[in-house]
Structure formats: structure tokens, C-alpha cells
C-alpha atoms as a PDB file:
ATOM      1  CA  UNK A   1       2.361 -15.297   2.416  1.00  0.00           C
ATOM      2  CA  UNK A   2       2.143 -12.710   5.262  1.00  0.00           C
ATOM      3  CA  UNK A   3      -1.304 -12.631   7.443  1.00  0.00           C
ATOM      4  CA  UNK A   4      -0.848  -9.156   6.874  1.00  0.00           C
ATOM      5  CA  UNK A   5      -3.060  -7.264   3.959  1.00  0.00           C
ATOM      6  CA  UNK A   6      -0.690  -6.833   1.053  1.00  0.00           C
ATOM      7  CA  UNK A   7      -0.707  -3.315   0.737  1.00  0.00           C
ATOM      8  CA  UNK A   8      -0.274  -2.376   4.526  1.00  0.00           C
ATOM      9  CA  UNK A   9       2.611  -5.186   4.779  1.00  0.00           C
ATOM     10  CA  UNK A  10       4.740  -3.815   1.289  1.00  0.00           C
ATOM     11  CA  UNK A  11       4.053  -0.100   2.960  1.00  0.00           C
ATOM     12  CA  UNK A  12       5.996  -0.986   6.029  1.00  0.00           C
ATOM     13  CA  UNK A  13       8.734  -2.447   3.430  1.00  0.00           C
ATOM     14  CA  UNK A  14       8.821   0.130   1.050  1.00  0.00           C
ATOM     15  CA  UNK A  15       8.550   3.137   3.110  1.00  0.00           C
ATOM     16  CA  UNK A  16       9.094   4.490   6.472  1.00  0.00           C
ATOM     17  CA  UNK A  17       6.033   6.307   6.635  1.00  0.00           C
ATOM     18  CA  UNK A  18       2.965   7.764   4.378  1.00  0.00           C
ATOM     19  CA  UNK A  19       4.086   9.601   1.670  1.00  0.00           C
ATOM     20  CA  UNK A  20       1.285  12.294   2.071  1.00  0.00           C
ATOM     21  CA  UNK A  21      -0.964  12.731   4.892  1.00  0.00           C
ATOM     22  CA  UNK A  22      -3.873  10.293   4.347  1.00  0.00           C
ATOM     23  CA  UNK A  23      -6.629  12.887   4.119  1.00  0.00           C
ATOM     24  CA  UNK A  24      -4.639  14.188   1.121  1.00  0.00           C
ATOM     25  CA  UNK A  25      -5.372  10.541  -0.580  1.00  0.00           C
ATOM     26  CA  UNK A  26      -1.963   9.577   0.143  1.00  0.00           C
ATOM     27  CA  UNK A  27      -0.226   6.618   2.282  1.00  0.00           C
ATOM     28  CA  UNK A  28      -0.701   2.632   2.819  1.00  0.00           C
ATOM     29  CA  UNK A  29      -3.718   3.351  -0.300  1.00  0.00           C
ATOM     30  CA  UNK A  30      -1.096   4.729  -2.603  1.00  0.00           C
ATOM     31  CA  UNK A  31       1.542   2.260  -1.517  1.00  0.00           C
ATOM     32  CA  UNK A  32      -0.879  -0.237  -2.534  1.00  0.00           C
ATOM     33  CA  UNK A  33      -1.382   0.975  -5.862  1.00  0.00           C
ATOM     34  CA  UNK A  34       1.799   1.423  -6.757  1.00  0.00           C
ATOM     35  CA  UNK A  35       3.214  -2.594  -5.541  1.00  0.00           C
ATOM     36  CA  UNK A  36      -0.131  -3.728  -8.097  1.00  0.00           C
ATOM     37  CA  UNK A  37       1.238  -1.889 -10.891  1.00  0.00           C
ATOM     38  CA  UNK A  38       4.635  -3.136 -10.621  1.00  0.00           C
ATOM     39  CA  UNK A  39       3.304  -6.703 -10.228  1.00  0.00           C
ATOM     40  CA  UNK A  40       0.936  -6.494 -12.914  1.00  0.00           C
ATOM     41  CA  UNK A  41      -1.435  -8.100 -10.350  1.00  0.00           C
ATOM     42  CA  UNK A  42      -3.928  -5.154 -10.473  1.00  0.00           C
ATOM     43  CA  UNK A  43      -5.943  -6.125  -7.555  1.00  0.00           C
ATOM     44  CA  UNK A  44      -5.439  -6.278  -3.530  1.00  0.00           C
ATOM     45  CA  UNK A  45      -6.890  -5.797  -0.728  1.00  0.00           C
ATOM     46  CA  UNK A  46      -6.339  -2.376   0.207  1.00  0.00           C
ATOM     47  CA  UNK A  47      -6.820  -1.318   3.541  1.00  0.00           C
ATOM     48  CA  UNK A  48      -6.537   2.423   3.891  1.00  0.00           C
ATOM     49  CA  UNK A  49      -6.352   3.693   7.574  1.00  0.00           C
END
């Protein structure tokens, strides 16, 4: 497993770059959210920036 928190690391992965600006309540959060549902693990450790 990467030292990395879950969300932040699968971001980098999955995307270039936020998909929103962050004040907008978009980004690494969002990323997060989505990996959890298609995991079915429902919980990480989200790290917003």
C-alpha cells in the first residue's frame, strides 16, 4: 500500500488535475469519494487541500 493518503494518491492516477476548483467543493475530496464508491469501501482518509 502507498504511504500516500488514498484519496490524494488515486487523484494523481485518475486525473490530471481537480475537476473543479476546490473552493467550489471539488478536487482530491471528490476524487476521494468517487474511488470509495466504486470500491464499496465507503471510508478513507480524505485529505482535502
Amino acid at each position: 500500500m502507498p504511504t500516500k493518503p488514498a484519496g490524494r494518491y488515486l487523484c494523481g492516477i485518475y486525473h490530471a488535475g481537480p475537476t473543479k476548483p476546490r473552493r467550489l467543493g471539488g478536487g482530491l475530496q471528490t476524487c476521494g469519494y468517487k474511488y470509495a464508491a466504486l470500491t464499496g469501501l465507503g471510508r478513507l482518509p480524505l485529505n482535502p487541500l
